[in-house]
C-alpha atoms as a PDB file:
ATOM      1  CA  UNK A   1      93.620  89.070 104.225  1.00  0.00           C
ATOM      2  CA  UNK A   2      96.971  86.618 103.978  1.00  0.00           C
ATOM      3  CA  UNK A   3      94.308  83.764 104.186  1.00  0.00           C
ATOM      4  CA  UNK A   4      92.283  84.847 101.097  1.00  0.00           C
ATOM      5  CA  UNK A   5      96.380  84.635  99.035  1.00  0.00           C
ATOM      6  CA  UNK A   6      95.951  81.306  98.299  1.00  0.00           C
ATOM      7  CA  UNK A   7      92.903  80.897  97.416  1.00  0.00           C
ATOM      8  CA  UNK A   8      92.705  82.094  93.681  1.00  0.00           C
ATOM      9  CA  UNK A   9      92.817  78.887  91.603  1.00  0.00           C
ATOM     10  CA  UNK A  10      96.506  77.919  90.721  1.00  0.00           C
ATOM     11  CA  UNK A  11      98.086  79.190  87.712  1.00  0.00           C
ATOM     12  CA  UNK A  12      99.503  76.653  85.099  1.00  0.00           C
ATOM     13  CA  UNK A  13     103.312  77.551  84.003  1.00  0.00           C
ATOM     14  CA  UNK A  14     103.567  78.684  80.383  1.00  0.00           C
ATOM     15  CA  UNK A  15     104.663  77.470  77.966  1.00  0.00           C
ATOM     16  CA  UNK A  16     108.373  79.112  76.680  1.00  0.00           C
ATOM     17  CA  UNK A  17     107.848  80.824  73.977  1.00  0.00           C
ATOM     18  CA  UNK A  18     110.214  83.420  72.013  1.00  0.00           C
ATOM     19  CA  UNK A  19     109.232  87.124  71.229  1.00  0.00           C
ATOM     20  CA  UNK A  20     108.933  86.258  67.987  1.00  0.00           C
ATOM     21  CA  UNK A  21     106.617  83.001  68.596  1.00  0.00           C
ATOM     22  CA  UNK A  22     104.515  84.959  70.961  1.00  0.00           C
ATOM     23  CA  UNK A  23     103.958  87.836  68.538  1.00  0.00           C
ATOM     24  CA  UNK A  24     103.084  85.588  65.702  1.00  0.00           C
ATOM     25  CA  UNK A  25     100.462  83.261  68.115  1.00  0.00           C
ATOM     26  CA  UNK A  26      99.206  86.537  69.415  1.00  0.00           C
ATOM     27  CA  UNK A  27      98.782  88.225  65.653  1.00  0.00           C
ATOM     28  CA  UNK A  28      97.177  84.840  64.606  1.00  0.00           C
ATOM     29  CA  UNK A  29      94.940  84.822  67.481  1.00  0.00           C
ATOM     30  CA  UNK A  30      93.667  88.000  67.489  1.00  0.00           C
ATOM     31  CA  UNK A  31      93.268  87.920  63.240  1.00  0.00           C
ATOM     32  CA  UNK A  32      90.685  84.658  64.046  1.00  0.00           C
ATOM     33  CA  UNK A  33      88.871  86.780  66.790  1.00  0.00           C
ATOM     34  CA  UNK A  34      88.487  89.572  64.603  1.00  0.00           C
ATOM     35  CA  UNK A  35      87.563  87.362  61.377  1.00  0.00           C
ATOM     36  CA  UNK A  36      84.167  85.586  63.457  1.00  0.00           C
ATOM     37  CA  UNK A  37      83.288  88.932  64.605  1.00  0.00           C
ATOM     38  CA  UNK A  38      82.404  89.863  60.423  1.00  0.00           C
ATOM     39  CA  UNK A  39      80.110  86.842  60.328  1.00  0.00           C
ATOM     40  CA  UNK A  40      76.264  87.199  61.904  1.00  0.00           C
ATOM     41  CA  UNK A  41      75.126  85.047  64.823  1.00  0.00           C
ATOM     42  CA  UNK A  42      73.906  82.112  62.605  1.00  0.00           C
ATOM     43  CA  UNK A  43      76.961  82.126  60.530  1.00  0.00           C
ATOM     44  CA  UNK A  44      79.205  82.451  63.014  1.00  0.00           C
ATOM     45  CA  UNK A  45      77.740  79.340  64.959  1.00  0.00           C
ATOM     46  CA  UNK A  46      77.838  77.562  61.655  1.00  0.00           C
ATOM     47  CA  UNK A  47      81.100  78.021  61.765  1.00  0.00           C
ATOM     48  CA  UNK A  48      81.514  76.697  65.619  1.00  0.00           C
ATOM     49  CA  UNK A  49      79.368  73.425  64.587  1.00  0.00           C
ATOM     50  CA  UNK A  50      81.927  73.420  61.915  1.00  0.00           C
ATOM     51  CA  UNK A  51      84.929  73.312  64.041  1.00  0.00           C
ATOM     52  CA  UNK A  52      82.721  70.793  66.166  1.00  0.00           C
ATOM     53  CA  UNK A  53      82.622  68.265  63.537  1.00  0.00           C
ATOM     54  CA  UNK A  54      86.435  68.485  62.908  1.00  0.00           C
ATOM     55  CA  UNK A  55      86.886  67.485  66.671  1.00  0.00           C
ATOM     56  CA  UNK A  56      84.850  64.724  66.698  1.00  0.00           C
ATOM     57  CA  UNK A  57      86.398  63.096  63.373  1.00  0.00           C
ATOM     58  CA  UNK A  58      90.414  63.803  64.048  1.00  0.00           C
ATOM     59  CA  UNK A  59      92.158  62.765  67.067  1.00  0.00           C
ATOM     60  CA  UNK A  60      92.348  65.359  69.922  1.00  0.00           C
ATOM     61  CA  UNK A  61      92.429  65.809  73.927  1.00  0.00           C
ATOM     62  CA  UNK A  62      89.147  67.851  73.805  1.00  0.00           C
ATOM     63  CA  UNK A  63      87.323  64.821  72.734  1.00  0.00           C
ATOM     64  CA  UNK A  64      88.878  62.338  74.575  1.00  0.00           C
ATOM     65  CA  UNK A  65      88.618  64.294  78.268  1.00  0.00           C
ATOM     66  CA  UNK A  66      84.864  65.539  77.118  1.00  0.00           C
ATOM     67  CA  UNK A  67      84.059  61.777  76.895  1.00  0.00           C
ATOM     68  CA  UNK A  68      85.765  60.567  80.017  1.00  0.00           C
ATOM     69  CA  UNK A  69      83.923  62.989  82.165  1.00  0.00           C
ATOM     70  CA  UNK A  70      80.237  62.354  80.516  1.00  0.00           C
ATOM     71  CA  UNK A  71      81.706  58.489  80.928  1.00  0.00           C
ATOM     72  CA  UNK A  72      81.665  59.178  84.955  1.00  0.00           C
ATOM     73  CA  UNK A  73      78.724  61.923  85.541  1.00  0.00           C
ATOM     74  CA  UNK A  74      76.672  60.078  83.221  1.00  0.00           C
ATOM     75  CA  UNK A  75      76.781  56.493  84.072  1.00  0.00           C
ATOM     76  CA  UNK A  76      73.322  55.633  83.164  1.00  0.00           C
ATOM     77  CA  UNK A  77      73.149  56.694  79.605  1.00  0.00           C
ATOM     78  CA  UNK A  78      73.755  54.078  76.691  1.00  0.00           C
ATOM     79  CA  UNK A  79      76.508  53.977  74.460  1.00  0.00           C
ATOM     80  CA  UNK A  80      74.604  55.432  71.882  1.00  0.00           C
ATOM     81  CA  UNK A  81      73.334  58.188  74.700  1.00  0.00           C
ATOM     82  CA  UNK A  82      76.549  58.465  75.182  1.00  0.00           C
ATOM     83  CA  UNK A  83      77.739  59.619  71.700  1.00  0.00           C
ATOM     84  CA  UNK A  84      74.699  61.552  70.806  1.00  0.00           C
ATOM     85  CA  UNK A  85      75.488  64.020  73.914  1.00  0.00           C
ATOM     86  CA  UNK A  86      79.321  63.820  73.519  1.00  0.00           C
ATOM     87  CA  UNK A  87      79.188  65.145  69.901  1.00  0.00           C
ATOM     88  CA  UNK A  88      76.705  68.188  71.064  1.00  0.00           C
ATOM     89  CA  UNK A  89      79.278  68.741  73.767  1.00  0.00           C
ATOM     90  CA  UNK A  90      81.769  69.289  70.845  1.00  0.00           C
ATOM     91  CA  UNK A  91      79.542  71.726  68.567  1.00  0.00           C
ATOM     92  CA  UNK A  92      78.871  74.029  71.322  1.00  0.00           C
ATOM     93  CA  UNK A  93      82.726  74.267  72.072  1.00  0.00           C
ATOM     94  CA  UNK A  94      83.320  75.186  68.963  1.00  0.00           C
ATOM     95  CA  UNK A  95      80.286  77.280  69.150  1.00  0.00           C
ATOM     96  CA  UNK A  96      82.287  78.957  72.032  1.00  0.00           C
ATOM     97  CA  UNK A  97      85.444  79.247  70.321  1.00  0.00           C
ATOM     98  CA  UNK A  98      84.129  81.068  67.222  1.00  0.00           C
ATOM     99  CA  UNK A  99      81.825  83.599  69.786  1.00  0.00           C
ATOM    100  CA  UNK A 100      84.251  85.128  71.120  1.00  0.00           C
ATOM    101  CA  UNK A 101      84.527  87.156  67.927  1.00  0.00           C
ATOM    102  CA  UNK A 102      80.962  88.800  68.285  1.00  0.00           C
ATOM    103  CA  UNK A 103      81.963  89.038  71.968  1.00  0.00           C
ATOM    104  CA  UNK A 104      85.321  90.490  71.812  1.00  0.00           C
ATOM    105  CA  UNK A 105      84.379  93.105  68.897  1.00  0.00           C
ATOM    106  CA  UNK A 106      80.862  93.818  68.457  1.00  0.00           C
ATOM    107  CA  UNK A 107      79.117  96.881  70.217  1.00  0.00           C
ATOM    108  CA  UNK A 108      77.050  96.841  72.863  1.00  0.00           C
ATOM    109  CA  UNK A 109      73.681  98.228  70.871  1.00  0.00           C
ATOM    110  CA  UNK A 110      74.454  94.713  68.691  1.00  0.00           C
ATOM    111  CA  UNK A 111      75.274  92.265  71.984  1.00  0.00           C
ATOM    112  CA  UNK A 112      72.552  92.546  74.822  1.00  0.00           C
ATOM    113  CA  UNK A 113      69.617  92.179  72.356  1.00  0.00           C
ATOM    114  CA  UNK A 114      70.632  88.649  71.845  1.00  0.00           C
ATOM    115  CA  UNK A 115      69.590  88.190  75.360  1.00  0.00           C
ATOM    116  CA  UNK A 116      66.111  87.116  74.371  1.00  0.00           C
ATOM    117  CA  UNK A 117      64.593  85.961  78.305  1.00  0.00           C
ATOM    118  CA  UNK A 118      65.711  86.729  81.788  1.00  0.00           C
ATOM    119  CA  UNK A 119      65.007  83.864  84.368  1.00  0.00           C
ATOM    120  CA  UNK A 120      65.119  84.644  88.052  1.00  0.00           C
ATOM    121  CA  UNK A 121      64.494  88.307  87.567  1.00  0.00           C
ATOM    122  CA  UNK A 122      63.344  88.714  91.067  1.00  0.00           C
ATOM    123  CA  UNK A 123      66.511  86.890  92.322  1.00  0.00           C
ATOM    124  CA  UNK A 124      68.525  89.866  91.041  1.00  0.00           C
ATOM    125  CA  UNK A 125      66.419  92.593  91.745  1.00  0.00           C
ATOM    126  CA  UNK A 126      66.302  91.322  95.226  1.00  0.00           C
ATOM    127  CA  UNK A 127      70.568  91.172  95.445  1.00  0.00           C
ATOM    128  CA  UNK A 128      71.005  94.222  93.874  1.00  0.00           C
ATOM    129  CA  UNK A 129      68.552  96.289  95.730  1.00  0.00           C
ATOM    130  CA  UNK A 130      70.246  94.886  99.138  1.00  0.00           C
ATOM    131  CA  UNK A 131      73.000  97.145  98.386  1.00  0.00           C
ATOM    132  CA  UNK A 132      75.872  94.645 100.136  1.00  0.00           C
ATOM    133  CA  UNK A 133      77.570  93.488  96.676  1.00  0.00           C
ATOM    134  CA  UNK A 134      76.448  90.610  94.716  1.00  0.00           C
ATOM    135  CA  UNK A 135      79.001  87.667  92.990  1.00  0.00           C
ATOM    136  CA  UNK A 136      77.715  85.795  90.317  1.00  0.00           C
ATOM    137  CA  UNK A 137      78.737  82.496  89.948  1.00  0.00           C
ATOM    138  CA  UNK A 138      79.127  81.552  86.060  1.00  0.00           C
ATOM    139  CA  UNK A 139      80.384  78.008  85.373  1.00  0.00           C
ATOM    140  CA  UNK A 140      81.959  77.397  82.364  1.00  0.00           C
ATOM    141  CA  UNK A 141      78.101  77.265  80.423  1.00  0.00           C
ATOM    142  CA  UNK A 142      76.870  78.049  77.629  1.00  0.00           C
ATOM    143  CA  UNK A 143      78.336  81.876  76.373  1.00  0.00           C
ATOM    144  CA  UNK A 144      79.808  82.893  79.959  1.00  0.00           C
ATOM    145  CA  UNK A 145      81.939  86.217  77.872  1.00  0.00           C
ATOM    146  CA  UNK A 146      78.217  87.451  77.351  1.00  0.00           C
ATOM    147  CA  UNK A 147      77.785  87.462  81.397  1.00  0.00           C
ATOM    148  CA  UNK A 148      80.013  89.384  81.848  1.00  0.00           C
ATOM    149  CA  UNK A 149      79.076  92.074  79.150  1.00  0.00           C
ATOM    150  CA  UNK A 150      75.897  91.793  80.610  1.00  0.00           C
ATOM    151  CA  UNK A 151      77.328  92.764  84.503  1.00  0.00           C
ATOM    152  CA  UNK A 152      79.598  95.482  83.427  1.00  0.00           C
ATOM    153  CA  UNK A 153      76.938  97.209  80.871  1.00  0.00           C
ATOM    154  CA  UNK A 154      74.428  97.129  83.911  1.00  0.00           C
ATOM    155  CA  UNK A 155      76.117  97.619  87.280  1.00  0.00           C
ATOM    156  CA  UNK A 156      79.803  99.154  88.733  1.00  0.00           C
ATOM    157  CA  UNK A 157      81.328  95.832  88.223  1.00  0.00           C
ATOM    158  CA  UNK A 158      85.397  94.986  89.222  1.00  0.00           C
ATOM    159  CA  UNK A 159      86.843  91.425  88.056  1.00  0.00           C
ATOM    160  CA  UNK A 160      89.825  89.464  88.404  1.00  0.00           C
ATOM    161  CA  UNK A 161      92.118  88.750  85.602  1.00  0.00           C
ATOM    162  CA  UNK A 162      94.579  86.695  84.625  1.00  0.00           C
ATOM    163  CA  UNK A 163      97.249  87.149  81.863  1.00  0.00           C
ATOM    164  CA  UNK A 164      96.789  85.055  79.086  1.00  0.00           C
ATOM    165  CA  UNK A 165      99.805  82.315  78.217  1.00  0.00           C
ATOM    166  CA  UNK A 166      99.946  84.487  75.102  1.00  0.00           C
ATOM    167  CA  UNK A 167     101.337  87.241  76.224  1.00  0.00           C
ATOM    168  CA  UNK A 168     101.088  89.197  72.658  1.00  0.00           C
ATOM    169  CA  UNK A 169      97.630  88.966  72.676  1.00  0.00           C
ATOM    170  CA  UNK A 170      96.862  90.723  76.447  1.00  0.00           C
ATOM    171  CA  UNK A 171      96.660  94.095  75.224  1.00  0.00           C
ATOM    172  CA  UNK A 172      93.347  92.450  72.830  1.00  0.00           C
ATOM    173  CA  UNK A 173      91.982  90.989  75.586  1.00  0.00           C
ATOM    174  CA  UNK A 174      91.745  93.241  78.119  1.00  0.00           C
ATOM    175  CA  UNK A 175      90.314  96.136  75.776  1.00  0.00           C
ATOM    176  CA  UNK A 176      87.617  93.580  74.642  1.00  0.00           C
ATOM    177  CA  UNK A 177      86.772  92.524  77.785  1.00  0.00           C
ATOM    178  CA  UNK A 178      86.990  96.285  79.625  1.00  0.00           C
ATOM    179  CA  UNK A 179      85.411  98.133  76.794  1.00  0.00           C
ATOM    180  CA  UNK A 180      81.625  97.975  78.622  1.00  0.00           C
ATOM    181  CA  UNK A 181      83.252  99.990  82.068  1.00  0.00           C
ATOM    182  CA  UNK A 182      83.871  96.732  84.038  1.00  0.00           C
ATOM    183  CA  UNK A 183      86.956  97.381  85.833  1.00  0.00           C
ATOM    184  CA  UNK A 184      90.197  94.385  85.806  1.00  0.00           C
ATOM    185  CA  UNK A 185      92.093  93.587  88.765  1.00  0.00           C
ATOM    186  CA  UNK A 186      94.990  90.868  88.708  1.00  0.00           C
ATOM    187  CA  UNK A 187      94.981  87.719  90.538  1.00  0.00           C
ATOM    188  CA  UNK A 188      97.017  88.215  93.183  1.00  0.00           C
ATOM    189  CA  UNK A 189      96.786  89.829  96.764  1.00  0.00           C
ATOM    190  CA  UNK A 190      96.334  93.410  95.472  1.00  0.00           C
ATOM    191  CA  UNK A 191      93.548  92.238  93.175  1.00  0.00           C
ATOM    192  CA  UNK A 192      91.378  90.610  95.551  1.00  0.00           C
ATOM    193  CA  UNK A 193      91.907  93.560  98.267  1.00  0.00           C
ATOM    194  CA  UNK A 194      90.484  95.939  95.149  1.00  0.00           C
ATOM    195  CA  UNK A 195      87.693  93.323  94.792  1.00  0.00           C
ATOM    196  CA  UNK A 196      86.818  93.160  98.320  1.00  0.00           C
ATOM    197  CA  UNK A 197      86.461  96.892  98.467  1.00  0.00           C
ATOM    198  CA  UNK A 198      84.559  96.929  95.394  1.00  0.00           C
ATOM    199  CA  UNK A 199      81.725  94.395  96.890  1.00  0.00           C
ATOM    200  CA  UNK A 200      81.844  96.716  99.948  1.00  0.00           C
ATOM    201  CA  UNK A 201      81.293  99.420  97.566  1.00  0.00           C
ATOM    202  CA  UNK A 202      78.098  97.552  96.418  1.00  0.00           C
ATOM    203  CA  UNK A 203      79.570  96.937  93.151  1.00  0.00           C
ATOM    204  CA  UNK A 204      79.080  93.018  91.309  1.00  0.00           C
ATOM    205  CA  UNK A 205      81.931  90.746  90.358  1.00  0.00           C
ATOM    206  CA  UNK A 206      81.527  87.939  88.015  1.00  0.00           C
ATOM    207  CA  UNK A 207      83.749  84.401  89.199  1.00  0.00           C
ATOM    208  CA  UNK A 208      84.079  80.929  87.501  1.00  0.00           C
ATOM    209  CA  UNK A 209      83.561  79.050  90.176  1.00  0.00           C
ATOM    210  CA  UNK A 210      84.361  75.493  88.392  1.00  0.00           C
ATOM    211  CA  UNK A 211      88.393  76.243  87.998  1.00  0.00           C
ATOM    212  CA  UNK A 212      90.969  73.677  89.619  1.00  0.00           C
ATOM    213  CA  UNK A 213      92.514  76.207  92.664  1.00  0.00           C
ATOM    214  CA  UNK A 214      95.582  74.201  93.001  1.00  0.00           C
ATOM    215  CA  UNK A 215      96.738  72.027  96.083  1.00  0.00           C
ATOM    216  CA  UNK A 216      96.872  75.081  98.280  1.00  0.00           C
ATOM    217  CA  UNK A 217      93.184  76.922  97.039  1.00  0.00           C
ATOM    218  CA  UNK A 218      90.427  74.099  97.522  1.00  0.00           C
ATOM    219  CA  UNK A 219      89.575  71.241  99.453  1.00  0.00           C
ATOM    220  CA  UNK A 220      88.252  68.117  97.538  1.00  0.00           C
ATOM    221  CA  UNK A 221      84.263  68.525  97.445  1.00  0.00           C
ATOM    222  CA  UNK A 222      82.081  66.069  95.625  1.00  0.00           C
ATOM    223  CA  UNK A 223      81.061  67.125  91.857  1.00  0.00           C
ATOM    224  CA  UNK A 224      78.347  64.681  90.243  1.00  0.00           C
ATOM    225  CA  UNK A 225      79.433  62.499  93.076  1.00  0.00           C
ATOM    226  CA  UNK A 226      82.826  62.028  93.244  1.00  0.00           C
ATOM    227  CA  UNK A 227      85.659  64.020  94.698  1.00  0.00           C
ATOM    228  CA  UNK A 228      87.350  67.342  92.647  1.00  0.00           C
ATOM    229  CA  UNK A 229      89.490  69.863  93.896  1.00  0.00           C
ATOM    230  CA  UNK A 230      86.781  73.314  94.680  1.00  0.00           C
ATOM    231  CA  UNK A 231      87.942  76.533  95.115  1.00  0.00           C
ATOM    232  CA  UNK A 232      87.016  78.054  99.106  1.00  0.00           C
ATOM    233  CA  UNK A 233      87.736  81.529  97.571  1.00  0.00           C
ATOM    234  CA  UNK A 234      84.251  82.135  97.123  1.00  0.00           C
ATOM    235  CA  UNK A 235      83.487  81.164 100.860  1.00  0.00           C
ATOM    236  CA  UNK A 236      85.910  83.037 102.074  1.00  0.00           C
ATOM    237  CA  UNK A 237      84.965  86.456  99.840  1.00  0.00           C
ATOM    238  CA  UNK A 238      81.440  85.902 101.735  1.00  0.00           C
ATOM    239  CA  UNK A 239      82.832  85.961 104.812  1.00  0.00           C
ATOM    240  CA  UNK A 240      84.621  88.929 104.949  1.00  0.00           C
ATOM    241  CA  UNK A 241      82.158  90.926 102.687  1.00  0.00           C
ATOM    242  CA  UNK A 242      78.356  89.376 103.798  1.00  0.00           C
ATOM    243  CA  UNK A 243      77.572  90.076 100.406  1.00  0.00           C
ATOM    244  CA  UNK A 244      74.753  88.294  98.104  1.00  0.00           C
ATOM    245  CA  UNK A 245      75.448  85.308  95.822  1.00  0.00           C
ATOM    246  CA  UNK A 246      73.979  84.389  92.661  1.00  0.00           C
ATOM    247  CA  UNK A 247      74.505  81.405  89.811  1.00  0.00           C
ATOM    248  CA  UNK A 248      74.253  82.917  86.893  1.00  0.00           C
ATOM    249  CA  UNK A 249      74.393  80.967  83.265  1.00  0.00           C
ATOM    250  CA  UNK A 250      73.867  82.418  79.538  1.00  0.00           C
ATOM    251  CA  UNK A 251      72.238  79.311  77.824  1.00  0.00           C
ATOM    252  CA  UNK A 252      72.537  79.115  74.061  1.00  0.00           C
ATOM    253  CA  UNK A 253      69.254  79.209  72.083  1.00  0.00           C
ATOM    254  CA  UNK A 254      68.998  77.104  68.944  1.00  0.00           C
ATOM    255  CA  UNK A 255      69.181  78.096  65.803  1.00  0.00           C
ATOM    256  CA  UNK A 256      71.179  81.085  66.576  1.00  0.00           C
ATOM    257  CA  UNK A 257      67.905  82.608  68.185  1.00  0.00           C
ATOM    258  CA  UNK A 258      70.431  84.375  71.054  1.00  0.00           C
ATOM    259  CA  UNK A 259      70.707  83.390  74.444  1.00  0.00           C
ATOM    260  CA  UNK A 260      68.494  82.622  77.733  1.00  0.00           C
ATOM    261  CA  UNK A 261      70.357  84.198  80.827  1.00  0.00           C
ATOM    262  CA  UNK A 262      69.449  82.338  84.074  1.00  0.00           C
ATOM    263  CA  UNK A 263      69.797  83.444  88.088  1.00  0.00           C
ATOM    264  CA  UNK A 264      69.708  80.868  90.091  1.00  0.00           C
ATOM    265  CA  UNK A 265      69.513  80.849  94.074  1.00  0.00           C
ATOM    266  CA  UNK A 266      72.436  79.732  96.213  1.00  0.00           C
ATOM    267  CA  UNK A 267      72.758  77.904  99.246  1.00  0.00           C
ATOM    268  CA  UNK A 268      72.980  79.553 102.824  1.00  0.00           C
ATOM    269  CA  UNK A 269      75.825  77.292 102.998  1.00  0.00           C
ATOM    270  CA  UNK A 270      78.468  78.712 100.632  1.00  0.00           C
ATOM    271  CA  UNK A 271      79.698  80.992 102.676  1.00  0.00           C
ATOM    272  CA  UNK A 272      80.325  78.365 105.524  1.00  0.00           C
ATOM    273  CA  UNK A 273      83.465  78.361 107.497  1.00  0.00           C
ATOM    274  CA  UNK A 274      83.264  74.957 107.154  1.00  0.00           C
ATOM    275  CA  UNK A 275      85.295  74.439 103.946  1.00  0.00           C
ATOM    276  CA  UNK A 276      83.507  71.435 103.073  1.00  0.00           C
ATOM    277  CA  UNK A 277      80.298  72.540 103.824  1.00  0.00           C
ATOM    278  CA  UNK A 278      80.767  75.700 101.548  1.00  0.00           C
ATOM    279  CA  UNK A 279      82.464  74.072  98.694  1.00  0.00           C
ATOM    280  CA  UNK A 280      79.689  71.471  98.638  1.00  0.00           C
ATOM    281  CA  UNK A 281      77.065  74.183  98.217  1.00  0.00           C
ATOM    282  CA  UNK A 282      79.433  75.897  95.748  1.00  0.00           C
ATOM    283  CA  UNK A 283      79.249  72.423  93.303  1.00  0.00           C
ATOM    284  CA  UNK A 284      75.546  71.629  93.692  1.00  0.00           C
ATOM    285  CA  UNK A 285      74.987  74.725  92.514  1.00  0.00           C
ATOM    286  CA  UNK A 286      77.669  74.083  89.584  1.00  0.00           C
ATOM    287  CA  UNK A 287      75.682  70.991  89.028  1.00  0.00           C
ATOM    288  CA  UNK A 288      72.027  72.467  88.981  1.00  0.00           C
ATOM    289  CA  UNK A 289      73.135  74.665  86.105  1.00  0.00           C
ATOM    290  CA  UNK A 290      74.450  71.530  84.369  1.00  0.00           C
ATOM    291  CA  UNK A 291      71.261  70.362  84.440  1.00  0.00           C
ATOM    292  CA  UNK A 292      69.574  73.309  82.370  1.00  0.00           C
ATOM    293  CA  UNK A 293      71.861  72.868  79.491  1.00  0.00           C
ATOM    294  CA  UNK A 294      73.912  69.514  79.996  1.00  0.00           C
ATOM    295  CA  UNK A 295      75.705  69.865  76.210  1.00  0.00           C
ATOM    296  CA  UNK A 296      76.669  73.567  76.742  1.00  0.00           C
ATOM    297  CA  UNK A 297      79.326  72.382  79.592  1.00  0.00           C
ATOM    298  CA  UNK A 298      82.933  72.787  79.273  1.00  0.00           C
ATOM    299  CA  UNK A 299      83.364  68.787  79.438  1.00  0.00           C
ATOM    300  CA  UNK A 300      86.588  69.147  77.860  1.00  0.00           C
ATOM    301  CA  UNK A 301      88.378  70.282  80.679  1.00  0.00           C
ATOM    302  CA  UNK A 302      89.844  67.958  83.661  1.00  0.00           C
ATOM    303  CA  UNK A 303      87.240  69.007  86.522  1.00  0.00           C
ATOM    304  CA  UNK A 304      88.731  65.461  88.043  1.00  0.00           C
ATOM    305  CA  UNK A 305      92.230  65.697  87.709  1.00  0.00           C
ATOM    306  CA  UNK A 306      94.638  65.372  90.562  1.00  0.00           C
ATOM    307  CA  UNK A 307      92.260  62.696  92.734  1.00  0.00           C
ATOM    308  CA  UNK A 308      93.269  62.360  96.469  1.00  0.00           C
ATOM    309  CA  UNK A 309      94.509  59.303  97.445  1.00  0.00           C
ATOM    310  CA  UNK A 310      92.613  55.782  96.573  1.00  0.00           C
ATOM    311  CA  UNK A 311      90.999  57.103  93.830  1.00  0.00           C
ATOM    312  CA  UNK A 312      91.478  56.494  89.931  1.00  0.00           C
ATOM    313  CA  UNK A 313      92.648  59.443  87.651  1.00  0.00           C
ATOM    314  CA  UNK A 314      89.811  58.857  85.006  1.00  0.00           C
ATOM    315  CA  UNK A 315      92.336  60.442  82.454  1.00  0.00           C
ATOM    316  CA  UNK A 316      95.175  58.567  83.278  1.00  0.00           C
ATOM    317  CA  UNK A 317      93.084  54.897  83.185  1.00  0.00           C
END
């Protein structure tokens, strides 16, 4: 088990704050969650494309990293290629910021029927009926809170959770995101024993398997073909449970139509012992649900950052 300790991607120091700054962030926060969740769908993404156009016309790190990455996975497009798909980048994330309102507050009866098609139907059926545990796999796409609505409304589902830098706001959070039966652990050593057991228990866990794990919880693996830090936590959870593994992605429809949630297969090879060998499976998966939705990517945060040796930081040049 101490070899699975440092494998959870590596936490980021908050930022000091007083009691009083941290109650005020946190009261702000959750006021803006609650506020999108009186708007419908198709206002409420208004409202993302809205914050969407503010980031692409004022100065801000979102767009600058968003266009830096699609500047290095996306060599061949033109400039104007470029743009076009850099500014879509930017309306869904504001798309995802203002969804966490419906996410975080609506009922269930109101959520899943926005889940308009099922692809890879069969894929689940066939994990779930195996009866060994499945993780699902959900990159930073699309509306990943809905997955895991989705998980915990359907199956005995346990996942790990970190404490937001907002400390005020934790209490929010972890009612919103429990409130459908899945069960949250913490990210430490106790956490992923209560995980392990769960997948032995045949329950589903839901992981983001794009996260930065720190110097001490990855190897470098190529992503889009050059080298970022992957997390082996996922090869090493396969190991000692030999459960099933799934991608899963929640696309966003247009026009507020709902959402398209996608299975996808994995490789045989993520749960190699070979650390390369599994994280390399782990980000050509990443990649191949990219593919299905390339503008519904987190591009604004720093897949890249922290290159080994001999290679450029793309956000430092």
């Amino acid at each position: 088990m101490s070899h699975l300790k440092h494998q959870l991607p590596e936490k980021k120091p908050a930022k000091k704050r007083t009691v009083n700054d941290q109650a005020w962030l946190g009261a702000l926060l959750k006021g803006l969650v609650i506020a999108f969740s009186w708007f419908s769908l198709a206002w409420n993404q208004r409202l993302g494309r809205g914050i969407g156009w503010l980031l692409i016309w004022l100065p801000n790190s979102q767009k600058s990293i968003a266009r830096k990455n699609l500047q290095v996975v996306y060599p061949d497009l033109r400039p104007d290629e470029q743009k076009v798909l850099l500014h879509n980048t930017l309306f869904e994330l504001g798309k995802t910021i203002t969804e966490l309102g419906p996410m975080w507050c609506w009922p269930n009866q109101q959520i899943l029927p926005l889940i308009k098609e099922i692809k890879g139907q069969a894929l689940l059926d066939e994990a779930i009926t195996n009866q060994k545990g499945v993780i699902f796999l959900g990159p930073h796409i699309g509306n990943w809170e809905l997955n895991a609505i989705y998980l915990a409304s359907r199956y005995p589902s346990t996942f790990l959770y970190r404490p937001p830098n907002v400390s005020s706001v934790e209490s929010f959070m972890k009612k919103a995101r429990s409130r459908f039966g899945g069960k949250l652990v913490p990210t430490d050593l106790r956490g992923v024993r209560t995980l392990i057991k769960a997948l032995k228990n045949n329950e589903v866990t839901g992981i983001l398997p794009d996260q930065d794990p720190g110097e001490s919880g990855g190897v470098y693996a190529p992503f889009f073909g050059r080298p970022a830090r992957s997390m082996t936590f996922v090869s090493k959870l396969v190991q000692k449970t030999d459960c099933a593994v799934l991608f899963m992605m929640m696309e966003r429809l247009p026009n507020a139509e709902g959402y398209r949630l996608h299975f996808l297969p994995t490789d045989a090879d993520i749960g190699s012992t070979d650390e390369l060998v599994a994280t390399t499976a782990l980000n050509a998966g990443i990649e191949a649900c990219i593919a299905l939705a390339p503008e519904q990517y987190l591009w604004s945060y720093k897949r890249f950052r922290h290159p080994p040796a001999g290679v450029v930081d793309i956000y430092k040049s």
